[in-house]
Protein backbone atom coordinates (compact mmCIF):
# COMPACT_ATOMS: atom_id res chain seq x y z
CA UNK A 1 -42.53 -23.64 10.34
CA UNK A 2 -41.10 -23.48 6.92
CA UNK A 3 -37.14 -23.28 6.25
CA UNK A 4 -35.64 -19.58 6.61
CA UNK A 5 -35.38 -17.87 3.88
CA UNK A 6 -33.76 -14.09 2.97
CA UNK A 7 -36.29 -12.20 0.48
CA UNK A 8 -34.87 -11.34 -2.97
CA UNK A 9 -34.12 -7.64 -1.63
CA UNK A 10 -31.57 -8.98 1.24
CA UNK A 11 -29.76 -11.88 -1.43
CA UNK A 12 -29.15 -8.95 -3.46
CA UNK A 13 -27.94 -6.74 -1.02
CA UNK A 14 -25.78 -9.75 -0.30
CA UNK A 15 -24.69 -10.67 -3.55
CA UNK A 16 -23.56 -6.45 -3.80
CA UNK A 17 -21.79 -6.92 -0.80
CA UNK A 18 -20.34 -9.79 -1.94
CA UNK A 19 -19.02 -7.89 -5.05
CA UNK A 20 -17.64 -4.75 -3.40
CA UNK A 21 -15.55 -7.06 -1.26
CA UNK A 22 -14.10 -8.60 -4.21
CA UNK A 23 -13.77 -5.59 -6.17
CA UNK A 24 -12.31 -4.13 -3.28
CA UNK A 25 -9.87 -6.62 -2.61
CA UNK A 26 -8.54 -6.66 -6.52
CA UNK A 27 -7.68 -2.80 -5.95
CA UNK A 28 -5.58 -3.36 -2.92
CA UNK A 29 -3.76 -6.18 -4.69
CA UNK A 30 -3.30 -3.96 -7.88
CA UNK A 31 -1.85 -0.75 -5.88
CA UNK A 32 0.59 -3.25 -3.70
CA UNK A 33 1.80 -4.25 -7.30
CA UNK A 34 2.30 -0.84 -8.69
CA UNK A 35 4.40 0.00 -5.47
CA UNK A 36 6.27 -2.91 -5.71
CA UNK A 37 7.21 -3.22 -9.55
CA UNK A 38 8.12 0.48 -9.04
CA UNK A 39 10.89 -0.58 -6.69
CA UNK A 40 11.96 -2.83 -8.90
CA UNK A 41 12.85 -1.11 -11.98
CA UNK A 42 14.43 1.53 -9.57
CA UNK A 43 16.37 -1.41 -8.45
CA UNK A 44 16.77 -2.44 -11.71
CA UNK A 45 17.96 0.56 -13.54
CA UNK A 46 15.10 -0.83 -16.30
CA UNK A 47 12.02 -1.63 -17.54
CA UNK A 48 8.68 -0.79 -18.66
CA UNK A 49 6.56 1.32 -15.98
CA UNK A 50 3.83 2.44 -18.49
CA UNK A 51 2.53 -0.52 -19.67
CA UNK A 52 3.27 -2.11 -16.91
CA UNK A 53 0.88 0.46 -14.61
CA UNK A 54 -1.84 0.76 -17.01
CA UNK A 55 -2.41 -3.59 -17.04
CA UNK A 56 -2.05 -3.54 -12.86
CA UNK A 57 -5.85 -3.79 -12.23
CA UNK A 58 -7.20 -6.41 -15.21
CA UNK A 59 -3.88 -8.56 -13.79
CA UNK A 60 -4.86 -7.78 -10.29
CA UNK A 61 -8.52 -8.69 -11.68
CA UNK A 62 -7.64 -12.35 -13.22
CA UNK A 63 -5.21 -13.32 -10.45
CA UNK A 64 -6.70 -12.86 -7.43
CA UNK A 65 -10.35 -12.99 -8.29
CA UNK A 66 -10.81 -14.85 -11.82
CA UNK A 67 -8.14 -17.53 -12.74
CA UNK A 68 -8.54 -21.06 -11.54
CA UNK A 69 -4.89 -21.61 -10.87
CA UNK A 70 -3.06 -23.86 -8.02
CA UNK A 71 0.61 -22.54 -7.24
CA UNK A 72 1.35 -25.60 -5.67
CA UNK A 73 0.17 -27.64 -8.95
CA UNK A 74 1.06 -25.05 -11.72
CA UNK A 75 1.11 -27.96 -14.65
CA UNK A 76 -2.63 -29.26 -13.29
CA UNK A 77 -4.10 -30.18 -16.55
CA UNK A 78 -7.58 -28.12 -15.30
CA UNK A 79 -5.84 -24.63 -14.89
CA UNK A 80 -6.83 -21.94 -16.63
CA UNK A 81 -3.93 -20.59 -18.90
CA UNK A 82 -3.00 -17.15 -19.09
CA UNK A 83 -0.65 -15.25 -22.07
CA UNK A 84 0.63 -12.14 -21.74
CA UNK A 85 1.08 -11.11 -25.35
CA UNK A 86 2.46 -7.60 -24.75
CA UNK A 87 5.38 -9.60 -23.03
CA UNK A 88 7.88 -6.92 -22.34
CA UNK A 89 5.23 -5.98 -19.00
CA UNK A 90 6.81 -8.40 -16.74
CA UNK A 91 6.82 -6.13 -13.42
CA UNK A 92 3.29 -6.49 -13.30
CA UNK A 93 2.81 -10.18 -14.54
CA UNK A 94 6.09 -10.90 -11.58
CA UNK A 95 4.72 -8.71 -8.98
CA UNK A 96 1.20 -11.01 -9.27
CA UNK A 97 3.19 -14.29 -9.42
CA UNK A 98 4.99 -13.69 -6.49
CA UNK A 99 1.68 -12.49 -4.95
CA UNK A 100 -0.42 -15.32 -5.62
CA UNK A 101 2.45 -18.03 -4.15
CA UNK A 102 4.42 -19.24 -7.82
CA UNK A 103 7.67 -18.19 -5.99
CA UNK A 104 8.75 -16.18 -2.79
CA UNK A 105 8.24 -12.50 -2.59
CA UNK A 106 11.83 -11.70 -1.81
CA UNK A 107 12.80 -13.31 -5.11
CA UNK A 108 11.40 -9.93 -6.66
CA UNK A 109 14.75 -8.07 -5.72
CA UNK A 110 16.39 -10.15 -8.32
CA UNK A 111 14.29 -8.39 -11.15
CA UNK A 112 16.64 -8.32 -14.50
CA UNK A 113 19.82 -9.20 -12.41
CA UNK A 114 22.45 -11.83 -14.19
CA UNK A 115 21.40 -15.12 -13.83
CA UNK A 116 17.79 -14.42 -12.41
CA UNK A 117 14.87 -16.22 -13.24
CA UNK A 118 12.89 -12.85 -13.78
CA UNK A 119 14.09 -12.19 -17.24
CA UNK A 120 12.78 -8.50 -19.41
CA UNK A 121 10.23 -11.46 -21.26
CA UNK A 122 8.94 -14.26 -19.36
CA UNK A 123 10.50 -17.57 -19.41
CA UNK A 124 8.77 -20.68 -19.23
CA UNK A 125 11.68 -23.09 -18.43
CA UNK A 126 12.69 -20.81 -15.75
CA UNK A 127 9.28 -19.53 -13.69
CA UNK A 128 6.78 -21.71 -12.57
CA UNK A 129 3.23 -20.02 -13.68
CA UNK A 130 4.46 -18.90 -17.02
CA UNK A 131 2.83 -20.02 -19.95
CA UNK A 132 4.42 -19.41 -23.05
CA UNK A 133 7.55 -17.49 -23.68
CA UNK A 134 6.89 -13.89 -24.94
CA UNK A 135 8.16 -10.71 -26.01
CA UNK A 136 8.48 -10.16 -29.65
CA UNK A 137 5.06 -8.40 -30.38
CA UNK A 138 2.56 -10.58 -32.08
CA UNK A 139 3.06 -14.19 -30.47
CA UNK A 140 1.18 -14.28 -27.56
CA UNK A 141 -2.38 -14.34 -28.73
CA UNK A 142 -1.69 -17.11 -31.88
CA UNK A 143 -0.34 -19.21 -29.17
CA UNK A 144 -3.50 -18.62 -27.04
CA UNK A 145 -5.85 -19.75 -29.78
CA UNK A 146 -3.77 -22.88 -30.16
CA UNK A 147 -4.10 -23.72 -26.29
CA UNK A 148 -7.87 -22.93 -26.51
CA UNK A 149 -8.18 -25.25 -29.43
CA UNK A 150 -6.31 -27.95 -27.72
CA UNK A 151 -8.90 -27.41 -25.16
CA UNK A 152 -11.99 -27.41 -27.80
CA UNK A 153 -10.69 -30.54 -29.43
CA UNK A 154 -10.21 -32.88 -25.50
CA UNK A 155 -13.74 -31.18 -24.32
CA UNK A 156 -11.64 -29.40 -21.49
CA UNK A 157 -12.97 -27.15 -19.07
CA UNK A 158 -9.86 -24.95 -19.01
CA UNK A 159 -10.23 -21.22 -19.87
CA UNK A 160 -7.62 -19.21 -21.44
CA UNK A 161 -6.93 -15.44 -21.21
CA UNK A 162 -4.54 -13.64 -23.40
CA UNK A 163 -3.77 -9.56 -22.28
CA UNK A 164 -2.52 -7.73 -25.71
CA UNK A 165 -1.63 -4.23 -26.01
CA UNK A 166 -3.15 -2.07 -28.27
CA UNK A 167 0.24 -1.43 -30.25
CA UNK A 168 0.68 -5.00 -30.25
CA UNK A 169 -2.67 -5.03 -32.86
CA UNK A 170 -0.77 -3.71 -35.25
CA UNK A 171 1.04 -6.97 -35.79
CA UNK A 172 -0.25 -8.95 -38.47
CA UNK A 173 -0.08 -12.42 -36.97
CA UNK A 174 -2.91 -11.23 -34.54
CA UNK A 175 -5.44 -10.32 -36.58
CA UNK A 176 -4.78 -13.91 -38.61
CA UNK A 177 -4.92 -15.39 -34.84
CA UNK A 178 -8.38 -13.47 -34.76
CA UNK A 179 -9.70 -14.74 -37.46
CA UNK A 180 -8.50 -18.46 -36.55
CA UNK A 181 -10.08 -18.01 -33.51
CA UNK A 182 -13.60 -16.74 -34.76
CA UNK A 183 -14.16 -19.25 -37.62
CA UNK A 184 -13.53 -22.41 -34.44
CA UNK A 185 -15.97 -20.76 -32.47
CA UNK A 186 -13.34 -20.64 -29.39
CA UNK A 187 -15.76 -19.78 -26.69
CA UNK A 188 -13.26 -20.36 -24.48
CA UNK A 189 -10.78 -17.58 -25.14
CA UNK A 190 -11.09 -14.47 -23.99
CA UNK A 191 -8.71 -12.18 -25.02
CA UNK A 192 -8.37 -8.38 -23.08
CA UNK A 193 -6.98 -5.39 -24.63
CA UNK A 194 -5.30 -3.27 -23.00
CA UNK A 195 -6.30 -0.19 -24.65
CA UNK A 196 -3.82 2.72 -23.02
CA UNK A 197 -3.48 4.46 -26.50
CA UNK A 198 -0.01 5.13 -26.67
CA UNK A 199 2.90 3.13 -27.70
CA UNK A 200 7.05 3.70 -27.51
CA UNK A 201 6.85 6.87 -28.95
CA UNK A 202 3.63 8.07 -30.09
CA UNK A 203 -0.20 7.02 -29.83
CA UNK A 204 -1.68 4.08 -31.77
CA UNK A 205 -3.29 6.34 -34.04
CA UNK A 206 -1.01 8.37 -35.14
CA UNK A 207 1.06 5.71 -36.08
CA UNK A 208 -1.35 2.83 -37.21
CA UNK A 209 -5.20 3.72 -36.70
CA UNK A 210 -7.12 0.77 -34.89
CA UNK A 211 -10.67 2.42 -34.92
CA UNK A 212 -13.23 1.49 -34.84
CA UNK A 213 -11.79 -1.50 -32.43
CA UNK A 214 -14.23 -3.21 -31.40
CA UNK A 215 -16.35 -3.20 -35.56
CA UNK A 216 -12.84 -5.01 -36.24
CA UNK A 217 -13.59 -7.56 -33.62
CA UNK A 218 -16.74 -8.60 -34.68
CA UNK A 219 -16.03 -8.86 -38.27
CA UNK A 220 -14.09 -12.20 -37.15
CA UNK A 221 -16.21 -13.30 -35.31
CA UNK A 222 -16.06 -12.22 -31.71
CA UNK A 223 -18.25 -10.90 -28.72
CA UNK A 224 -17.02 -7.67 -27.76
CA UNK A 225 -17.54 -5.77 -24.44
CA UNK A 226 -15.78 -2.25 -23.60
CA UNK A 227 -14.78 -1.35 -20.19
CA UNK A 228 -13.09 1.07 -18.15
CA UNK A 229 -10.09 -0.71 -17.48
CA UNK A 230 -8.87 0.93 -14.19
CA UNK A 231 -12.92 0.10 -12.48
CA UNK A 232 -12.42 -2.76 -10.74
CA UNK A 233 -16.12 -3.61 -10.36
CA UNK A 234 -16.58 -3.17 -14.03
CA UNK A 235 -13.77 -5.45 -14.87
CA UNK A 236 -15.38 -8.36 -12.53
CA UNK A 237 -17.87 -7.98 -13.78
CA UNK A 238 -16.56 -8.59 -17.48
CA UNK A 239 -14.80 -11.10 -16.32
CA UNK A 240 -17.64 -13.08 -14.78
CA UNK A 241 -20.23 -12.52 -18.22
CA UNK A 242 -16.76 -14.14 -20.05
CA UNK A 243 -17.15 -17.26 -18.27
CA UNK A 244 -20.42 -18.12 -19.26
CA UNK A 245 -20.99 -20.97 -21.89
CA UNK A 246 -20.92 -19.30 -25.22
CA UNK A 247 -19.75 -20.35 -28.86
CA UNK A 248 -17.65 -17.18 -29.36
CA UNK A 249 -14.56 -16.02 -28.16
CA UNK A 250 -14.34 -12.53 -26.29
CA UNK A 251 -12.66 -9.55 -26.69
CA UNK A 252 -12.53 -7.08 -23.64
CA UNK A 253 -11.45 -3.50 -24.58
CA UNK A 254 -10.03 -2.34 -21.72
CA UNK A 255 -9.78 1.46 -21.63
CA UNK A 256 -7.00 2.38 -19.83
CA UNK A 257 -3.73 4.99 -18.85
CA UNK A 258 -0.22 4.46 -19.29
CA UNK A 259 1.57 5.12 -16.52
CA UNK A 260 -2.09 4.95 -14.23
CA UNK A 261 -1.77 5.57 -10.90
CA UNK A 262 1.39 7.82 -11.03
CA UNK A 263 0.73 11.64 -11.71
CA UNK A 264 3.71 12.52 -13.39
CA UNK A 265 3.35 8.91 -15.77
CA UNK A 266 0.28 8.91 -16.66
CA UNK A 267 -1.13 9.54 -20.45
CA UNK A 268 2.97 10.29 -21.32
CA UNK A 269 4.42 8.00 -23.77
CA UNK A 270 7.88 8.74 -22.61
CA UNK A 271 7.52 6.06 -19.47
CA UNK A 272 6.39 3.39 -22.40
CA UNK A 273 9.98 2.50 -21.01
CA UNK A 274 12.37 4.48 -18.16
CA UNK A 275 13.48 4.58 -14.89
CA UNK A 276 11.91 7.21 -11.60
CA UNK A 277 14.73 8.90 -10.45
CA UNK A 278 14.68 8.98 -6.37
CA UNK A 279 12.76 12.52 -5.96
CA UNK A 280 9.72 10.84 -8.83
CA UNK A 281 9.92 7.62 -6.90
CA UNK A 282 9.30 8.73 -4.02
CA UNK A 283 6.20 10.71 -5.21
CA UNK A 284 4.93 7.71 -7.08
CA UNK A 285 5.28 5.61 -3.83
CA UNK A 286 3.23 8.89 -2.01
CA UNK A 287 0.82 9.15 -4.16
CA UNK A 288 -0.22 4.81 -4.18
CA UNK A 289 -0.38 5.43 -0.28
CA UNK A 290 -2.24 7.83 -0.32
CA UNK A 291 -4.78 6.05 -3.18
CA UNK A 292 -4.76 3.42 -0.47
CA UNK A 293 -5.17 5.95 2.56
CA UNK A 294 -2.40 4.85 4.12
């Protein structure tokens, strides 16, 4: 008898399978977030909901599906690194920290309180999974390229991701990052925009047109893919075509809401920053349940 085998029909129905359970896992990861950084800037009095709703599913995406990351090892040399530019998201870049092990859960309730670790911009020195310091607009994806050059020059196998907003493209020093990062050939950079159209205030284009994107993108140099940011399959799937060998870095356009997964939030620039009174939190927190059919 020869060795079992499963036709091609059944190893795809597998690999499908396979994929829906991932994709499906990444959404209940991203809606426990947007619950839970909700709470906090109640607690808080502060923050940034918007930006912070409309990034939930490409963070839920790289940390519990993509990112080769060890919270019991967070300096391994082999990690992959990742930025987040638009640093002034931190309830969603905490929220997936504390999810993924870098630090207990219950240290969320300290969110912006004196002498927490869980600053309005992410601290290196202070949180264990943080790569760079950010917050200033502009920073985060220059000091992306230079990790993924460090990694070009030792041969390394590390992978680095930087999240922008699209606001944060209007910044000079990102577009000179770009073009750094197209004439190396950085093909192992992928940088994800996170392309909610609005900024504090008013929408990207009425203030500073960025169309056409993605021609801007390829004039340095770059592979560019567009996606709907909130499809959790489609992100994956993004994802996994980044990490194949290539000589280019990547841009992922990530269409996406402010203020997603909240009614009243959503597609308003007025929760760019803000704070749910009780009656709006409490609809925000019935309307993720009931995304999640609880």
């Amino acid at each position: 008898m020869g060795s079992p085998h499963m036709s091609d029909s059944a190893i795809s129905a597998n690999a499908r399978d396979s994929f829906a359970k991932r994709a499906e896992h990444v959404r209940e990861r991203a809606n426990w977030m947007r619950r839970r950084l909700l709470k906090m800037i109640v607690d808080a009095g502060q923050g940034h909901p918007g930006g912070d709703l409309s990034s939930a599913d490409i963070v839920a995406s790289l940390y519990f599906d993509i990112l080769r990351i060890d919270p019991k090892d967070p300096a391994a040399p082999g990690r992959d690194r990742f930025v987040l530019s638009k640093g002034h998201c931190t309830g969603v870049l905490y929220t997936a920290l504390a999810a993924s092990g870098f630090f207990a859960e219950a240290e969320l309730d300290t969110y912006l309180k004196p002498e927490s670790r869980l600053n309005g911009h992410p601290n290196r020195a202070y949180l264990p999974g943080v790569e760079t310091n950010t917050g200033p607009l502009g920073h985060g994806l220059p000091v992306g390229v230079g990790i993924a050059v460090a990694g070009q020059i030792d041969n390394a196998a590390y992978r680095v991701f930087v999240l922008t907003g699209d606001g944060e493209l209007q910044e000079g020093s990102m577009w000179e990052a770009a073009m750094f990062a197209g004439h190396r050939e950085l093909g192992n950079l992928t940088v994800i925009v996170d392309r909610n159209r609005l900024q504090q205030g008013a929408r990207t284009e009425e203030t500073n047109s960025l169309e056409p994107l993605g021609d801007k993108w390829r004039a340095f140099g770059w592979q560019v893919v567009e996606v709907d940011g909130h499809d959790h399959a489609a992100l994956l799937a993004a994802f996994d075509a980044a990490a194949e060998p290539r000589t280019k870095p990547r841009v992922i356009i990530a269409n996406t809401f402010k203020g997603q997964g909240v009614s009243f939030m959503r597609d308003q620039a007025g929760w760019h920053h803000g704070v749910p009174n009780a009656e709006q939190y409490a609809q925000a927190i019935a309307e993720l349940d009931a995304e999640m059919g609880k």
